[in-house]
C-alpha atoms as a PDB file:
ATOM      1  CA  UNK A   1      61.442  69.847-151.682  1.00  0.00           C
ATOM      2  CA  UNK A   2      61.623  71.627-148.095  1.00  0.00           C
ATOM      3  CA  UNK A   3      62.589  74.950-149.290  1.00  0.00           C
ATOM      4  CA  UNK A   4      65.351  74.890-147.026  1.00  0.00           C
ATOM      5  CA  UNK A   5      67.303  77.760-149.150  1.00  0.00           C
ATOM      6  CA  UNK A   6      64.499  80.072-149.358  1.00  0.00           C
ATOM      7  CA  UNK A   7      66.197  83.253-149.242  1.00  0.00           C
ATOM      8  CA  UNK A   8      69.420  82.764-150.393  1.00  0.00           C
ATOM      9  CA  UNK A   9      71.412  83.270-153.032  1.00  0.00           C
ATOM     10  CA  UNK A  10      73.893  80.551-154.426  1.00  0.00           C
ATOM     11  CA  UNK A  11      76.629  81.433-156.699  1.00  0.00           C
ATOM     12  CA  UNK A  12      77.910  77.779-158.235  1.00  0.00           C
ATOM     13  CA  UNK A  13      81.241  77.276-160.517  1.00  0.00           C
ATOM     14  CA  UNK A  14      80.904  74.722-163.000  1.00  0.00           C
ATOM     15  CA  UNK A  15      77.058  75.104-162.295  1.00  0.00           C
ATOM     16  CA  UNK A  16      76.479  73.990-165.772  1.00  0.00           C
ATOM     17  CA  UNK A  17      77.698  70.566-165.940  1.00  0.00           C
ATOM     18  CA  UNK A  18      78.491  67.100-163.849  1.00  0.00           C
ATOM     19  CA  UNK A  19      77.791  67.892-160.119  1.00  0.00           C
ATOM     20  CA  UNK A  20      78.137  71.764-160.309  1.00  0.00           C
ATOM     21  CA  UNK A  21      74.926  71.110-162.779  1.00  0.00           C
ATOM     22  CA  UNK A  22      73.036  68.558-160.082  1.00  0.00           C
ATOM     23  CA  UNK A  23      73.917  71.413-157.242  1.00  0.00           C
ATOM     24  CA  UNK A  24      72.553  73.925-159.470  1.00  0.00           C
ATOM     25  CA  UNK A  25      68.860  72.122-159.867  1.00  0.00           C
ATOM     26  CA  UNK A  26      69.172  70.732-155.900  1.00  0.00           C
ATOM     27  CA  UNK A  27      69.484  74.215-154.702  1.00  0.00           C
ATOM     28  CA  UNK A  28      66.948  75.754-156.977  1.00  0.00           C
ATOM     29  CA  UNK A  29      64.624  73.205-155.701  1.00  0.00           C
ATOM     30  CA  UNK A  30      65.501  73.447-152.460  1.00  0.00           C
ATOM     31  CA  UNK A  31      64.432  77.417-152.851  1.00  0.00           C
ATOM     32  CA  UNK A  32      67.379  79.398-153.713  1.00  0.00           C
ATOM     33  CA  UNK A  33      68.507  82.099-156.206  1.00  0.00           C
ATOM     34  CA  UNK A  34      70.960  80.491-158.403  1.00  0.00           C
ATOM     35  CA  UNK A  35      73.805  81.988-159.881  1.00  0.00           C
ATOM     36  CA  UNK A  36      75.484  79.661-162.424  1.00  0.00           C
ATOM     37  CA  UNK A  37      79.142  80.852-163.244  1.00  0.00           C
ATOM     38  CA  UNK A  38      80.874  78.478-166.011  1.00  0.00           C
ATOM     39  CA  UNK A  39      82.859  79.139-169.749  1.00  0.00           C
ATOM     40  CA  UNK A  40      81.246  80.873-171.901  1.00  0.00           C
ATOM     41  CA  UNK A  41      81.161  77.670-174.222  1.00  0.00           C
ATOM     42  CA  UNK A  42      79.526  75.385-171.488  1.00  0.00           C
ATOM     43  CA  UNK A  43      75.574  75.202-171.776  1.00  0.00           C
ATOM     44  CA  UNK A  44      74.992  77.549-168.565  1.00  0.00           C
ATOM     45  CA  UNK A  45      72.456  79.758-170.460  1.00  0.00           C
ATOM     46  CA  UNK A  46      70.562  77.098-171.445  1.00  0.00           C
ATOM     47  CA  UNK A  47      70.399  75.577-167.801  1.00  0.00           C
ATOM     48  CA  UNK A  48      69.582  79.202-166.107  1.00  0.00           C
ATOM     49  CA  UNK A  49      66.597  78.863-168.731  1.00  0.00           C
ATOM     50  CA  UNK A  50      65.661  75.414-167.934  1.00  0.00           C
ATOM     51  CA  UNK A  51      65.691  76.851-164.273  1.00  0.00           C
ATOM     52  CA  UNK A  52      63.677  79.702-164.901  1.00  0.00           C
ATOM     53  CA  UNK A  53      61.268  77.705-166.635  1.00  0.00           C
ATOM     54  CA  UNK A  54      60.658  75.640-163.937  1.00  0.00           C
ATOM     55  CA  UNK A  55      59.548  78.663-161.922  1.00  0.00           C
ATOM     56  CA  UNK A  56      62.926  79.115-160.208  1.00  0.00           C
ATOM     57  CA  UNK A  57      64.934  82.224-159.999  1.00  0.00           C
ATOM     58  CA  UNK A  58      68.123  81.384-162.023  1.00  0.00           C
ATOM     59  CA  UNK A  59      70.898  83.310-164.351  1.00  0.00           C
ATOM     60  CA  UNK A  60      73.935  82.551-166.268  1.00  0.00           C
ATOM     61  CA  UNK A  61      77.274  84.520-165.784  1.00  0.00           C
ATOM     62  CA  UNK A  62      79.493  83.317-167.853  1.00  0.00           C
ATOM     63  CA  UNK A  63      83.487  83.159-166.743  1.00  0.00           C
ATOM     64  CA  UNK A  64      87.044  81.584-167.070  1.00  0.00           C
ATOM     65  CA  UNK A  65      86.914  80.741-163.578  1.00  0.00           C
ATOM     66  CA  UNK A  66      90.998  81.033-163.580  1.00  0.00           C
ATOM     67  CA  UNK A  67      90.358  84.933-164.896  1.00  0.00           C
ATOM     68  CA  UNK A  68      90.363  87.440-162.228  1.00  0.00           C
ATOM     69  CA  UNK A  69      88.087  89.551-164.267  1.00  0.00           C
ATOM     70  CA  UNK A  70      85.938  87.576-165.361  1.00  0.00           C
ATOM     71  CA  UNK A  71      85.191  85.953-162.003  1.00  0.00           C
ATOM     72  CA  UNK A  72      84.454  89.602-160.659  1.00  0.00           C
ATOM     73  CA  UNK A  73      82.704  90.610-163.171  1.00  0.00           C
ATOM     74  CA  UNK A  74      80.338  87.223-162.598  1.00  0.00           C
ATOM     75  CA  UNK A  75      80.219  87.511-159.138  1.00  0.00           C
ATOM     76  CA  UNK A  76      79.439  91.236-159.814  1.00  0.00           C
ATOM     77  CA  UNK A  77      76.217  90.080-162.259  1.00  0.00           C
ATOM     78  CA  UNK A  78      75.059  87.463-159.564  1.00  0.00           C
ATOM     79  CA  UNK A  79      74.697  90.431-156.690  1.00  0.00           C
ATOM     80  CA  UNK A  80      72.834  92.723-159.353  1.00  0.00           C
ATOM     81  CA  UNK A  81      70.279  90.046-160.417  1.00  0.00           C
ATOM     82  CA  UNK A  82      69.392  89.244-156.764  1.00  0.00           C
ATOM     83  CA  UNK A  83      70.807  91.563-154.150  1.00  0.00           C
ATOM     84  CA  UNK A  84      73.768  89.472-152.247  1.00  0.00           C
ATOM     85  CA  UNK A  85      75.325  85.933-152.473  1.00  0.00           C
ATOM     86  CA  UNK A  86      74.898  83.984-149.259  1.00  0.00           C
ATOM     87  CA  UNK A  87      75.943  80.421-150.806  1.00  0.00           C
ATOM     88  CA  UNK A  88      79.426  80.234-152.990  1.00  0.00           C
ATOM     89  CA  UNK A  89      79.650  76.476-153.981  1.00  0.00           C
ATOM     90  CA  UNK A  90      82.817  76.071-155.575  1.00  0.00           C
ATOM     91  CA  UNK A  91      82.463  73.072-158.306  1.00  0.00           C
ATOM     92  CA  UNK A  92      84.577  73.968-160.876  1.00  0.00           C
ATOM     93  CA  UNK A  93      87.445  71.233-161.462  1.00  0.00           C
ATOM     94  CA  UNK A  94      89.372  69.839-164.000  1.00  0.00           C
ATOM     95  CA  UNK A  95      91.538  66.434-164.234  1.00  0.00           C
ATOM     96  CA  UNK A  96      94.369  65.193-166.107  1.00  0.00           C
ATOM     97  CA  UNK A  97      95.314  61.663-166.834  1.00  0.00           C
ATOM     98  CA  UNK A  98      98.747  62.003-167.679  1.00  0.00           C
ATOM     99  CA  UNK A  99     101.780  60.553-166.251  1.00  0.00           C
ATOM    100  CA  UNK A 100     103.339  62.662-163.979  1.00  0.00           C
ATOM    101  CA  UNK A 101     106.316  62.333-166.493  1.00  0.00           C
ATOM    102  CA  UNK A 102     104.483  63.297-169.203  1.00  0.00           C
ATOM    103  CA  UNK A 103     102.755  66.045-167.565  1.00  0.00           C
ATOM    104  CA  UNK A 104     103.005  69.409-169.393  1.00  0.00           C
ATOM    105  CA  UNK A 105     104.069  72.744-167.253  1.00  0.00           C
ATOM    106  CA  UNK A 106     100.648  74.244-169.585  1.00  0.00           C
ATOM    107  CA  UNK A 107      98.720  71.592-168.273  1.00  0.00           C
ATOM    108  CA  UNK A 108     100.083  71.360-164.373  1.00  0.00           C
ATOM    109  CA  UNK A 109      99.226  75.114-164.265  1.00  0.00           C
ATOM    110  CA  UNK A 110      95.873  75.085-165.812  1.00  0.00           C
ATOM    111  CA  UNK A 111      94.631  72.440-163.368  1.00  0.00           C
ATOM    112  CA  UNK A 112      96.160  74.495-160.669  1.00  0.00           C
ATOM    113  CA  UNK A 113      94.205  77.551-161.907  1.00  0.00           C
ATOM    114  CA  UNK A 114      90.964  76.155-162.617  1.00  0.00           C
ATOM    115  CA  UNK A 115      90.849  73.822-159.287  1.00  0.00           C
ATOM    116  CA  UNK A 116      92.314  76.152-156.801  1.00  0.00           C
ATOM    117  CA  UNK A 117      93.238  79.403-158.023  1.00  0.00           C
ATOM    118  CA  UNK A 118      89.123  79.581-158.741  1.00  0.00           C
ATOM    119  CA  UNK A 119      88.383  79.291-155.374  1.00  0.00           C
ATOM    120  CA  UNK A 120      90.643  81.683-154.401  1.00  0.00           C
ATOM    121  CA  UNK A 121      89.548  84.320-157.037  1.00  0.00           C
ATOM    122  CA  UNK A 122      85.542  83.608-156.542  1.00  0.00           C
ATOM    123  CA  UNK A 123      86.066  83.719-152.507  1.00  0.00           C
ATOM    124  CA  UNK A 124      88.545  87.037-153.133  1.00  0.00           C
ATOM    125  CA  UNK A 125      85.068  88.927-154.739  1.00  0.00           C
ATOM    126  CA  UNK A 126      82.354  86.948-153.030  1.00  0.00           C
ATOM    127  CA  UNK A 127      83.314  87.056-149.148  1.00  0.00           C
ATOM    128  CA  UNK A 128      82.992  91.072-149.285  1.00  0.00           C
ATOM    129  CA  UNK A 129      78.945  90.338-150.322  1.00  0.00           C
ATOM    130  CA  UNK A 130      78.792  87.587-148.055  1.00  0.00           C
ATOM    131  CA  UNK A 131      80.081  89.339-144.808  1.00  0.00           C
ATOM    132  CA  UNK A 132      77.853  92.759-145.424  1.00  0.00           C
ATOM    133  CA  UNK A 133      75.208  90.556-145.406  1.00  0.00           C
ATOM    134  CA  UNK A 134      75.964  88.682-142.300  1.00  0.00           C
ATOM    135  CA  UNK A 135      77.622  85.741-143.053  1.00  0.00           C
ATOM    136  CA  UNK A 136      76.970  82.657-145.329  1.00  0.00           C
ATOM    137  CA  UNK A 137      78.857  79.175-146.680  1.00  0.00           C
ATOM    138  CA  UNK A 138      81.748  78.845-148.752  1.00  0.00           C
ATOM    139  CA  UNK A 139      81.462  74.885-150.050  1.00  0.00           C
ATOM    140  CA  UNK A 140      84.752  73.989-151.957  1.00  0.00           C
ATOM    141  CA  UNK A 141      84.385  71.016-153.689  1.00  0.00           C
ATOM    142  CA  UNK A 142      88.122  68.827-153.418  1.00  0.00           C
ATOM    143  CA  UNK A 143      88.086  64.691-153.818  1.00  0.00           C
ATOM    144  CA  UNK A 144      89.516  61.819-151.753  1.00  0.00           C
ATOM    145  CA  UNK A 145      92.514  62.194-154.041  1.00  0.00           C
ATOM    146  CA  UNK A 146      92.734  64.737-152.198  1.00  0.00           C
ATOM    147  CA  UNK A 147      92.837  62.679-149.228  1.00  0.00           C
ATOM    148  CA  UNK A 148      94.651  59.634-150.747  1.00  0.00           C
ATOM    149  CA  UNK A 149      96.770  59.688-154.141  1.00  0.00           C
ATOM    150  CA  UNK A 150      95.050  58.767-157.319  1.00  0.00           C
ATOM    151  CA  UNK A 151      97.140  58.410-160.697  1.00  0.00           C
ATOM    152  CA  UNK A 152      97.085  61.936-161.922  1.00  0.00           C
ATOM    153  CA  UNK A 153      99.790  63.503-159.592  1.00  0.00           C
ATOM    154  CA  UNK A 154      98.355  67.414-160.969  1.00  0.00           C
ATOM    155  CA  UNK A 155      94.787  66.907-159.451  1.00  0.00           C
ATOM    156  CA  UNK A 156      95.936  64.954-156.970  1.00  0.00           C
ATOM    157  CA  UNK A 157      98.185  67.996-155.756  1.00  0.00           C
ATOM    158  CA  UNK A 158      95.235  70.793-156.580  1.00  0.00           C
ATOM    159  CA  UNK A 159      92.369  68.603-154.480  1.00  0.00           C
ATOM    160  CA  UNK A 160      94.797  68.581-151.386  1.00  0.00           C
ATOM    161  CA  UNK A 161      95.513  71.921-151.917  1.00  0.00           C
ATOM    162  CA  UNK A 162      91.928  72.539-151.511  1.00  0.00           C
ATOM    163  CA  UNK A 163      91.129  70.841-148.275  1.00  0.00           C
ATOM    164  CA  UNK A 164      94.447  73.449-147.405  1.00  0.00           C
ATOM    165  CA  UNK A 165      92.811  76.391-148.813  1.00  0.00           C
ATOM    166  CA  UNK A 166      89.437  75.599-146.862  1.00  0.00           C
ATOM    167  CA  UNK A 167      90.888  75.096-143.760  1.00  0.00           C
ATOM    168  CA  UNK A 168      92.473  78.418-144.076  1.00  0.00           C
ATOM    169  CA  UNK A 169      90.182  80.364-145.216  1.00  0.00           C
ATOM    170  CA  UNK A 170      87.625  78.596-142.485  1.00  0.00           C
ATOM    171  CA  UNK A 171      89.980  80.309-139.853  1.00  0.00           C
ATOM    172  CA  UNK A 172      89.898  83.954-141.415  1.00  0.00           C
ATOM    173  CA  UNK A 173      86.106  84.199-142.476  1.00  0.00           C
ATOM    174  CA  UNK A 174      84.877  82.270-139.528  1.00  0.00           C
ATOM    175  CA  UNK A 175      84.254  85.604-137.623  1.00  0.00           C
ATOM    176  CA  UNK A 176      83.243  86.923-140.134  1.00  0.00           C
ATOM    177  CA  UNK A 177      79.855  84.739-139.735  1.00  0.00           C
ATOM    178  CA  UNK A 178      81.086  82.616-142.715  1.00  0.00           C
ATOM    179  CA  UNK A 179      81.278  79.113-142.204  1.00  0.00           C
ATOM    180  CA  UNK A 180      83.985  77.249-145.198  1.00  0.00           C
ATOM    181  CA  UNK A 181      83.760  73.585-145.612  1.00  0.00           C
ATOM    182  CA  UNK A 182      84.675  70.968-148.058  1.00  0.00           C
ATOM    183  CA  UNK A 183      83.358  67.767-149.870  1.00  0.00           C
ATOM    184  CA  UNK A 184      85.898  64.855-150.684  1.00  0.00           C
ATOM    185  CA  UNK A 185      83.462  62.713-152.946  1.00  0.00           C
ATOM    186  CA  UNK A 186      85.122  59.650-153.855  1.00  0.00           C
ATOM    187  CA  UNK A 187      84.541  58.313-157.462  1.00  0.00           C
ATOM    188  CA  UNK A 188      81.205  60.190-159.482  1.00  0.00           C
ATOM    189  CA  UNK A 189      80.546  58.973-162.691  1.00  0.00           C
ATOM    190  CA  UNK A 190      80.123  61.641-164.865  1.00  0.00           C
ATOM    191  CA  UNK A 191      81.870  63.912-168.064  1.00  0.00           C
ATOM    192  CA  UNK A 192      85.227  64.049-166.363  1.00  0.00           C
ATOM    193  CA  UNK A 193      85.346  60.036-165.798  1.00  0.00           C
END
């Protein structure tokens, strides 16, 4: 790898799994610290120890993304362990299949929490670090349902709401020496398909 992150420190939701997991590893490799922030349950700890293994810096702080708490108190953990958080990648996502019919009010606000709330909440704690520091990059992952309607009219409505939310916050931060982007990826085979 180049080492192109050398010097940075990347905080990643759903860093434990799917493409959250795959940005973990690439930006390990590619020389950064690596802050992996996913449930408790997921297999984060054994990931940051995979990592660290490897010979790259790496820890697990384990949150509810959708949890104002527990995102600060993960952010919190990732600034102890190495200083400041340059790189918030923003994986974290959920999807439902259901008919927009049959779609529960439980379920229409859990997606809502987990796939934009998150961001939100993890760019609420995060940005503070970021912009003593000088700047950095706010990547929020959203989809090309997003873009263009899929089936699942919950995710379809949180990705858009994303590419909203980036925009946004792209105007606020942007003096702040923080650039905020998105990725639409179009279909990834993985756990959630």
């Amino acid at each position: 790898m180049s080492g192109r992150l050398k010097g940075k420190v990347a905080l990643i939701t759903g860093g434990a799994g799917g493409c959250g997991l795959a940005a973990s590893e690439l930006c390990a490799a590619e020389g950064a610290q690596v802050g992996i922030v996913d449930l408790p349950s997921s297999n984060g700890a054994q990931v940051a120890q995979k990592l660290r293994d490897e010979g790259y810096d790496a820890i697990f702080a384990p949150a509810d993304v959708s949890d104002a708490q527990q995102v600060k108190s993960a952010v919190q953990a990732v600034e102890k362990a190495f200083g400041s958080i340059t790189v918030l990648m923003n994986h974290a996502g959920i999807l439902a299949a259901a008919p927009f019919l049959e779609t529960t009010e439980e379920e229409w606000d859990r997606i809502m929490a987990v796939n934009v709330k998150s961001i939100m909440l993890t760019s609420k704690f995060a940005v503070p670090a970021m912009a003593a520091n000088g700047g950095g990059a706010i990547i929020n992952i959203s989809s090309m349902a997003g873009l263009r309607a899929n089936s699942s009219t919950p995710y379809t409505t949180s990705k858009a709401a994303v590419i909203g939310i980036t925009q946004s916050m792209a105007g606020d931060h942007g003096r702040q020496g923080i650039r905020v982007n998105c990725i639409a990826p179009g279909l990834i085979y993985g756990p959630m398909v």
